[in-house]
C-alpha atoms as a PDB file:
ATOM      1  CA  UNK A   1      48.020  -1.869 -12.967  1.00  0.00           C
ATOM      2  CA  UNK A   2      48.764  -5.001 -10.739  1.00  0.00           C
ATOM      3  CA  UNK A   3      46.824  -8.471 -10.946  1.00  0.00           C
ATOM      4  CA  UNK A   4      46.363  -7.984  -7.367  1.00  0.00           C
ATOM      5  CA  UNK A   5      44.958  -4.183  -7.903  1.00  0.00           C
ATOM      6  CA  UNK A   6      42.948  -5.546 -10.696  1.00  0.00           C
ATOM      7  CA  UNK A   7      41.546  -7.894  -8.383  1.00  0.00           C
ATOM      8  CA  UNK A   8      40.398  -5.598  -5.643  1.00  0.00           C
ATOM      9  CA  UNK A   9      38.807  -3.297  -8.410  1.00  0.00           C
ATOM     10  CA  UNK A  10      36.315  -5.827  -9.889  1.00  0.00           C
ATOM     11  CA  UNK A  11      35.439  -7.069  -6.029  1.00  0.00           C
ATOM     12  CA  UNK A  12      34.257  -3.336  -5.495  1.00  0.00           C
ATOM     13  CA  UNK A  13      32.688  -3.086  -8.777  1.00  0.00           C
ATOM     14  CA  UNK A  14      30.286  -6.666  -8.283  1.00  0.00           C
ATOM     15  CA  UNK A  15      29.590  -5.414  -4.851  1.00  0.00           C
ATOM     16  CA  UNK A  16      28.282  -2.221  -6.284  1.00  0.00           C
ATOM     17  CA  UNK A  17      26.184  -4.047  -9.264  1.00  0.00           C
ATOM     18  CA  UNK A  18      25.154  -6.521  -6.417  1.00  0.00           C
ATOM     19  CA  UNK A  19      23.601  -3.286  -4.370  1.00  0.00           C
ATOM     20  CA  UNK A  20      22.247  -2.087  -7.477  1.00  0.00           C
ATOM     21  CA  UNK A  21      19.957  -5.243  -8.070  1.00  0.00           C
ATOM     22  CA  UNK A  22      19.773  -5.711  -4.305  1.00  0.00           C
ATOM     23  CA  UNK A  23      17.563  -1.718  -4.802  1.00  0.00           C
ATOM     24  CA  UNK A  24      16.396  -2.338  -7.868  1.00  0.00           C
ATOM     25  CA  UNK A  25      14.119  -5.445  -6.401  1.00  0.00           C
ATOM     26  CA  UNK A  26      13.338  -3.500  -3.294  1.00  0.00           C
ATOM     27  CA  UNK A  27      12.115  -0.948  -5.828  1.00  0.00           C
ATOM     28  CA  UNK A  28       9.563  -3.539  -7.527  1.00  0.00           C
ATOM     29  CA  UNK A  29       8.684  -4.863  -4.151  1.00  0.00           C
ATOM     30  CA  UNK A  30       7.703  -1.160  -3.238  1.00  0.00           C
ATOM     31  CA  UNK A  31       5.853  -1.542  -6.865  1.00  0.00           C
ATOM     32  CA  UNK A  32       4.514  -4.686  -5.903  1.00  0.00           C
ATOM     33  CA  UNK A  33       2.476  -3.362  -3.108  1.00  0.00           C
ATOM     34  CA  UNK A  34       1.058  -0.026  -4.447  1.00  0.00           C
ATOM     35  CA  UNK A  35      -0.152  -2.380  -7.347  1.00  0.00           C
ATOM     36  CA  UNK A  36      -1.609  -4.868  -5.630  1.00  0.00           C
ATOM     37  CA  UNK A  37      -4.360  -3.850  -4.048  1.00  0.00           C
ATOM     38  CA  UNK A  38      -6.412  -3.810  -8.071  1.00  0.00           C
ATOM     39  CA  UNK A  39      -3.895  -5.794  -9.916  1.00  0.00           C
ATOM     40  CA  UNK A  40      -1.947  -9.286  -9.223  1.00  0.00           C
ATOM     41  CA  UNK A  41       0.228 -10.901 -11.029  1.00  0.00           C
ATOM     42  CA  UNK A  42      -0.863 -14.570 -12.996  1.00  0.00           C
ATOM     43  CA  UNK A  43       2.795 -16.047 -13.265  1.00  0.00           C
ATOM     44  CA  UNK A  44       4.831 -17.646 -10.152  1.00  0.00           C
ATOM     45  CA  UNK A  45       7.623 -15.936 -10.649  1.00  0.00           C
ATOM     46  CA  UNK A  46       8.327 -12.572  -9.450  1.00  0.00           C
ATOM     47  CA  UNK A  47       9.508 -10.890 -12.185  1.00  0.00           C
ATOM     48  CA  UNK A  48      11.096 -11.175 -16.295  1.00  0.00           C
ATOM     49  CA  UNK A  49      14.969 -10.859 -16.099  1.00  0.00           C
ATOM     50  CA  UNK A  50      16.704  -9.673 -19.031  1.00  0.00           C
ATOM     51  CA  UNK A  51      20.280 -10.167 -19.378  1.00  0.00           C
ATOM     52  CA  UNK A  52      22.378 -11.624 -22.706  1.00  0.00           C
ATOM     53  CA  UNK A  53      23.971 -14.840 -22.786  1.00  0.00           C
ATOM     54  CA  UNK A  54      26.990 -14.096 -25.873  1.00  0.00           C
ATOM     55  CA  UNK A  55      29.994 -14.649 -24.673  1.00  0.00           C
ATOM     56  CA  UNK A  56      32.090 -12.581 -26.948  1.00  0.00           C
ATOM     57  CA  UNK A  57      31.148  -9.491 -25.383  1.00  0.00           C
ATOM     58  CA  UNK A  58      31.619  -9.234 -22.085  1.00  0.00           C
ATOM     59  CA  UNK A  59      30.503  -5.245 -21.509  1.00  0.00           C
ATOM     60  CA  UNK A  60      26.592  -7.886 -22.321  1.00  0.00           C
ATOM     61  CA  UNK A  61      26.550 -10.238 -19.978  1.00  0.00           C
ATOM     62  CA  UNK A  62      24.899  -7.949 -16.846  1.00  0.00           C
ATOM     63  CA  UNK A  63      21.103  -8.203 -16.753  1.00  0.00           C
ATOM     64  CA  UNK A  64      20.018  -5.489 -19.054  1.00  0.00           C
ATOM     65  CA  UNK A  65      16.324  -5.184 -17.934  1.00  0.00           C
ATOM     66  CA  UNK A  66      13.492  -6.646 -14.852  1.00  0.00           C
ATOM     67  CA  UNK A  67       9.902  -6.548 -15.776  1.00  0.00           C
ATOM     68  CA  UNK A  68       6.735  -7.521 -13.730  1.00  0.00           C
ATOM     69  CA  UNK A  69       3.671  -7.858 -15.138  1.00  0.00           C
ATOM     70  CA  UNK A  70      -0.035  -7.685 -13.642  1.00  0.00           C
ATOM     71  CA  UNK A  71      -3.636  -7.921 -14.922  1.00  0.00           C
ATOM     72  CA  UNK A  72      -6.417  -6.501 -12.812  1.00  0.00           C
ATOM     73  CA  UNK A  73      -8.177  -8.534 -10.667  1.00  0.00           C
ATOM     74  CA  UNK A  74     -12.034  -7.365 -11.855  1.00  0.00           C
ATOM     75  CA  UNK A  75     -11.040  -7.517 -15.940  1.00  0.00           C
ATOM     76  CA  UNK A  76      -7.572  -9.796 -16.491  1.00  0.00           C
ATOM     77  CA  UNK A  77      -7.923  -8.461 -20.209  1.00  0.00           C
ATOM     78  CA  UNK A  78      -6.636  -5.427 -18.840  1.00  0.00           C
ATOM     79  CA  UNK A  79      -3.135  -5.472 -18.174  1.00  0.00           C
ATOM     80  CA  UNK A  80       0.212  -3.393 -17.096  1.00  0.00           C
ATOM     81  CA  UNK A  81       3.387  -3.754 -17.411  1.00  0.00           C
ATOM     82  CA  UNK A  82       6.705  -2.073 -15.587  1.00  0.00           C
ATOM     83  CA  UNK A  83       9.985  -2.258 -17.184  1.00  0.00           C
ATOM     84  CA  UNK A  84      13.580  -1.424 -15.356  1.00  0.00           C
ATOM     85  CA  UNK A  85      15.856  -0.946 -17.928  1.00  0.00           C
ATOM     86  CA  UNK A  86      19.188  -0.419 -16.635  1.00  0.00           C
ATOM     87  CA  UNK A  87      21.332   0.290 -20.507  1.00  0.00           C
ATOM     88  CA  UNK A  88      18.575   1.615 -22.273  1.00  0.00           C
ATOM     89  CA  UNK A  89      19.082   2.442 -25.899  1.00  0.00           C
ATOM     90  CA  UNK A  90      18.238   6.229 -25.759  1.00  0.00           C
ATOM     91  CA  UNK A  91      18.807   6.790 -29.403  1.00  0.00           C
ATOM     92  CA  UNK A  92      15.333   8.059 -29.754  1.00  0.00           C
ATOM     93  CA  UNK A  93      15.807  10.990 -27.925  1.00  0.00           C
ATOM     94  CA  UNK A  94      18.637  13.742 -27.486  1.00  0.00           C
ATOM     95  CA  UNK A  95      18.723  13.510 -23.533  1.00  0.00           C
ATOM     96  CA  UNK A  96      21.884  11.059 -23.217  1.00  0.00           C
ATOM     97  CA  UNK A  97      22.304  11.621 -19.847  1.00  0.00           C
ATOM     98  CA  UNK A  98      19.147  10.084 -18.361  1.00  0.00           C
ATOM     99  CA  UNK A  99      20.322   6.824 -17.216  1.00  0.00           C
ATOM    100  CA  UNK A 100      18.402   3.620 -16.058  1.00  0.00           C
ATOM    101  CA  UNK A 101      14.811   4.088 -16.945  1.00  0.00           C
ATOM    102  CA  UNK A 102      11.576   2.917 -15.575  1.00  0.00           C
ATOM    103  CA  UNK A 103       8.704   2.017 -18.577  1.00  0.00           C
ATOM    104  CA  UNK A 104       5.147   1.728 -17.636  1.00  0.00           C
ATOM    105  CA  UNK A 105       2.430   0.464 -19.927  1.00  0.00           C
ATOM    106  CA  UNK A 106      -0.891  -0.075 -19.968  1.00  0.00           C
ATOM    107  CA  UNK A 107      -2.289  -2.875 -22.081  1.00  0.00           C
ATOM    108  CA  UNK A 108      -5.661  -4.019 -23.812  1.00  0.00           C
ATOM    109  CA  UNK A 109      -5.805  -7.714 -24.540  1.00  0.00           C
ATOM    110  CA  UNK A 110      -7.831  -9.819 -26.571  1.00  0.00           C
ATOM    111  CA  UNK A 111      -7.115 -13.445 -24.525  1.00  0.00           C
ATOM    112  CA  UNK A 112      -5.427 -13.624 -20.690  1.00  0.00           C
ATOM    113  CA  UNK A 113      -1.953 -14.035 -20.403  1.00  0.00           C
ATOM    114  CA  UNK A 114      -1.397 -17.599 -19.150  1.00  0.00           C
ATOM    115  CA  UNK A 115       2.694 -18.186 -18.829  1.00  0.00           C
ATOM    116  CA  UNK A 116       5.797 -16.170 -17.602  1.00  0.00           C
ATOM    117  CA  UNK A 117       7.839 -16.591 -20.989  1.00  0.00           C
ATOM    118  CA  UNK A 118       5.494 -14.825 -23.004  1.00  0.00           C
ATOM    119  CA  UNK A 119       7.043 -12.834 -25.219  1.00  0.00           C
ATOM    120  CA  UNK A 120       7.560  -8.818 -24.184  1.00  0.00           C
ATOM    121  CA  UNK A 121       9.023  -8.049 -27.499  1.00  0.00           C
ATOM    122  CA  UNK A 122       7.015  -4.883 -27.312  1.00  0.00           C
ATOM    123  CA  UNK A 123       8.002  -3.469 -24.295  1.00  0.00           C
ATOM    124  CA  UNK A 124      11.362  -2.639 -25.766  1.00  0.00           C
ATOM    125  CA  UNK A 125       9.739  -1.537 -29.400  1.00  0.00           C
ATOM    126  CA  UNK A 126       6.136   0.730 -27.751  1.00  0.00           C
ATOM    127  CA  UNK A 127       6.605   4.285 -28.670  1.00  0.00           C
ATOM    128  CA  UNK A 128       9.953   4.047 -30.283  1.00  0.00           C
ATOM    129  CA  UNK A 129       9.550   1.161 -33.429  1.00  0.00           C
ATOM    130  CA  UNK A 130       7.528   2.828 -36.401  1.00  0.00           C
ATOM    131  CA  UNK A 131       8.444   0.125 -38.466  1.00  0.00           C
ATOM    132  CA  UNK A 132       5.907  -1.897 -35.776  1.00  0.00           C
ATOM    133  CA  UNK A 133       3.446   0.091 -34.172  1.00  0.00           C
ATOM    134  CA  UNK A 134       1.733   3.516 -35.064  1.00  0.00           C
ATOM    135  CA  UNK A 135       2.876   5.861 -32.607  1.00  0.00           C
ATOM    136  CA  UNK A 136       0.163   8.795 -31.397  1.00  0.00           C
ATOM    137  CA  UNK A 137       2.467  11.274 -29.437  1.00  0.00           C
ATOM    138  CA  UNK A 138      -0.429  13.949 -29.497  1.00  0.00           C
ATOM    139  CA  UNK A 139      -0.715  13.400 -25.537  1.00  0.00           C
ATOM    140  CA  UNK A 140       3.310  13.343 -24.842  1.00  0.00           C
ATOM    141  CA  UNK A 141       4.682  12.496 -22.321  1.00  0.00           C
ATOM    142  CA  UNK A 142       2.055   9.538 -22.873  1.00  0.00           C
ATOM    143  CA  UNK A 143       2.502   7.968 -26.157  1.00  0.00           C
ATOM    144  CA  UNK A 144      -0.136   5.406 -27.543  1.00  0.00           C
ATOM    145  CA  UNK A 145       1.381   2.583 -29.938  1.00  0.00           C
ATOM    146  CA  UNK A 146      -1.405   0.603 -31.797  1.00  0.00           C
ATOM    147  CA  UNK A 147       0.238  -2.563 -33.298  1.00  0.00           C
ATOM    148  CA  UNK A 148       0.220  -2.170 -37.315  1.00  0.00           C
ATOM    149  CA  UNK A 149      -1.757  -4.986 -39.238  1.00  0.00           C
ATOM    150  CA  UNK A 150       0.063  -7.388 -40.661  1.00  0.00           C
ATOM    151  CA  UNK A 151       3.105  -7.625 -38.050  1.00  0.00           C
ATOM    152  CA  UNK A 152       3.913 -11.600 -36.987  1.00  0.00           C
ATOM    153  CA  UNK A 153       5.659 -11.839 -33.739  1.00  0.00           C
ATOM    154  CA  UNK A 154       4.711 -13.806 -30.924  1.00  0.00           C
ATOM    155  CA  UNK A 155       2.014 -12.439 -28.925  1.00  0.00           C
ATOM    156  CA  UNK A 156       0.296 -10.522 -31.651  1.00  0.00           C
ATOM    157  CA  UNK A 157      -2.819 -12.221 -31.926  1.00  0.00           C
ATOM    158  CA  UNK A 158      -3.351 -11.461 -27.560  1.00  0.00           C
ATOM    159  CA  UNK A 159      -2.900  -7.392 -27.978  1.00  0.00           C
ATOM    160  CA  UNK A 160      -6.598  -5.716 -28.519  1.00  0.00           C
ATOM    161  CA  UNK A 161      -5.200  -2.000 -29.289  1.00  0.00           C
ATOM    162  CA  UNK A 162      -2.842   0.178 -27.927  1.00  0.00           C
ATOM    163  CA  UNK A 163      -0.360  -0.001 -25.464  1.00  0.00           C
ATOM    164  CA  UNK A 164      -0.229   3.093 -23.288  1.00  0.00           C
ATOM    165  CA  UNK A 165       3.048   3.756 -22.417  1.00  0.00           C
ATOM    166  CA  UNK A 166       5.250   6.703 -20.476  1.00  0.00           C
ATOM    167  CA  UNK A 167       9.047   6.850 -19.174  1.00  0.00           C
ATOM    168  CA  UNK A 168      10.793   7.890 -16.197  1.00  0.00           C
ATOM    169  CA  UNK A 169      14.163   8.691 -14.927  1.00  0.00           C
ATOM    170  CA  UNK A 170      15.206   5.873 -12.321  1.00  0.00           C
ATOM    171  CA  UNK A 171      16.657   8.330 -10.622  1.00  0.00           C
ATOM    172  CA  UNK A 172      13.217  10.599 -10.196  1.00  0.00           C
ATOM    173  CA  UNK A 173      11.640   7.427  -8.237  1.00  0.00           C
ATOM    174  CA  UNK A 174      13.313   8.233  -4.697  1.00  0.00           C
ATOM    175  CA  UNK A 175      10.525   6.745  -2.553  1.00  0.00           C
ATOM    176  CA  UNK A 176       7.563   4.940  -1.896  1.00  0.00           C
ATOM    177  CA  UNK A 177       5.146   8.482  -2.136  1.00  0.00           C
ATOM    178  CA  UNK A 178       6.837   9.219  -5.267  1.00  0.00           C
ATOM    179  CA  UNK A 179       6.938   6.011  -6.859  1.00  0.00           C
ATOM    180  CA  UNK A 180       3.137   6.233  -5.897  1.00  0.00           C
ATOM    181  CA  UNK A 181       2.286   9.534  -7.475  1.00  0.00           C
ATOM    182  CA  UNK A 182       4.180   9.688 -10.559  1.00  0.00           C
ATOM    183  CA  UNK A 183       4.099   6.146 -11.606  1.00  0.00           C
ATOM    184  CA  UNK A 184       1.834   3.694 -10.314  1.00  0.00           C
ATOM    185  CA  UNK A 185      -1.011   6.077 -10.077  1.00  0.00           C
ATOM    186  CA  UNK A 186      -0.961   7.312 -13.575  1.00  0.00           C
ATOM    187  CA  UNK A 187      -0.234   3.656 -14.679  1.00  0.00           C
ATOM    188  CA  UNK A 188      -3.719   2.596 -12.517  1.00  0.00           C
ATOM    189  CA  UNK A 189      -5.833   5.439 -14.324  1.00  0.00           C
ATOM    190  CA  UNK A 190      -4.970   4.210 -17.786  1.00  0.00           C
ATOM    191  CA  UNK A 191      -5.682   0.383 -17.431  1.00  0.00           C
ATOM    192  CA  UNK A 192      -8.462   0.722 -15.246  1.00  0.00           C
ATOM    193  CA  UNK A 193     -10.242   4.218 -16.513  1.00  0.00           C
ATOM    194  CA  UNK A 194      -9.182   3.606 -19.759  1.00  0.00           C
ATOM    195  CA  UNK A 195      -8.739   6.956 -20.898  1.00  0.00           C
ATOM    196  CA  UNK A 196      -6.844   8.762 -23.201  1.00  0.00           C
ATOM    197  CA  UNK A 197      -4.820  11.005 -20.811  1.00  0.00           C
ATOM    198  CA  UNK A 198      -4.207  11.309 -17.587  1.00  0.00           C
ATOM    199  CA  UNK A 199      -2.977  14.071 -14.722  1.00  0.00           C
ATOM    200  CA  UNK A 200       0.755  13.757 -14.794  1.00  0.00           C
ATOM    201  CA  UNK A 201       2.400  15.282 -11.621  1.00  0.00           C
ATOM    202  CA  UNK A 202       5.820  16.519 -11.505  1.00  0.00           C
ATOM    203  CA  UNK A 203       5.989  17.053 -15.243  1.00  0.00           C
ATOM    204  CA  UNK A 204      10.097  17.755 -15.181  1.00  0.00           C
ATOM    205  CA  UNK A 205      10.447  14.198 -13.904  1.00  0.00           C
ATOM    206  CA  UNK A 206       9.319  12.942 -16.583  1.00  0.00           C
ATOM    207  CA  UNK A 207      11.183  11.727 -19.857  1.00  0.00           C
ATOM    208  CA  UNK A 208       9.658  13.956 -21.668  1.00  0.00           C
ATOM    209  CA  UNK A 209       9.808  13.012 -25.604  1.00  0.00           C
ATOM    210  CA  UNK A 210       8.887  16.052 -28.559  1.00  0.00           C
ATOM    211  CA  UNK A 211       6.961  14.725 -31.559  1.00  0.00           C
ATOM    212  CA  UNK A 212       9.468  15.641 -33.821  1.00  0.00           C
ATOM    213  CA  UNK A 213      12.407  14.263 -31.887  1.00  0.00           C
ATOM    214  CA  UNK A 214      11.349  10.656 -31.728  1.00  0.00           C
END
């Protein structure tokens, strides 16, 4: 292959990445406004961006992940959290072939959130780190992760119980109505009911994770 060919091919492949993140925030916008009218987000900036910064690997230096975070307006102790991951590490789980995922979580504090660089350690270790959290996957495809005693990370001490968590398919989130019914509504009935399980629509969307294949 030519320098000049070479060339060309990495133009078309940063104007694809660019479209990618140019979607991805419209996405979160979309997001954004279903949330919004019980939730709001404490921090100025819009959203968490995730990328790495070594420079001896060069298939790492894309942004890896965007998260937003909100806490509801009437009880700021109750929380949520939506993840983007674009690489995921799907080693938990024999579907391969899933792709970017979208992570929801619902989350019971002990003290308010006050600053955007607080650590979201967990929101790559909920339902997949045993070695961190104890992982109830009796309500599939929601899995409860209450943090183990004892763990020292930062942010601990602010996380009351569980975090309430569930995973979809980028790909299954193809517009706003969708978006709304199988993700930000299920999201809003565990921070804000606070219960145990809730009505998951279009169950083949989901991620769907066996007990014994975690």
């Amino acid at each position: 292959m030519k320098e000049n060919d070479i060339g060309m091919k990495m133009k078309m492949v940063f104007q694809f990445i660019k479209q990618v993140y140019q979607e991805t925030a419209l996405l979160m916008q979309t997001i954004e406004g279903l949330m919004s009218p019980d939730f709001k987000c404490p921090f100025d900036a819009t959203g968490v961006w995730r990328f790495s910064y070594r420079y001896d690997a060069g298939e790492t230096w894309l942004i890896k992940s965007v998260s937003r975070y909100w806490e509801q307006k009437d009880n700021p102790l109750s929380a949520a959290l939506i993840s983007i991951e674009f690489m995921p590490d799907l080693d938990w789980t024999d579907n391969k072939d899933v792709g970017p995922i979208a992570t929801a979580m619902s989350l019971k504090l002990k003290q308010k959130v006050k600053k955007n660089n607080w650590a979201f350690w967990w929101r790559d270790d909920c339902g997949r780190n045993e070695k961190i959290f104890e992982v109830d996957r009796s309500n599939a495809p929601i899995y409860h992760s209450t943090l183990i005693d004892g763990v020292e990370k930062d942010g601990t001490e602010q996380l009351l119980h569980s975090i309430a968590n569930f995973w979809l398919p980028l790909s299954a989130l193809t517009d706003q109505a969708i978006v709304d019914k199988i993700l930000v509504r299920p999201l809003k009935e565990l921070c804000i009911r606070n219960i145990q399980e809730v009505s998951l629509t279009q169950q083949e969307s989901y991620l769907y994770l066996p007990a014994d294949e975690i």
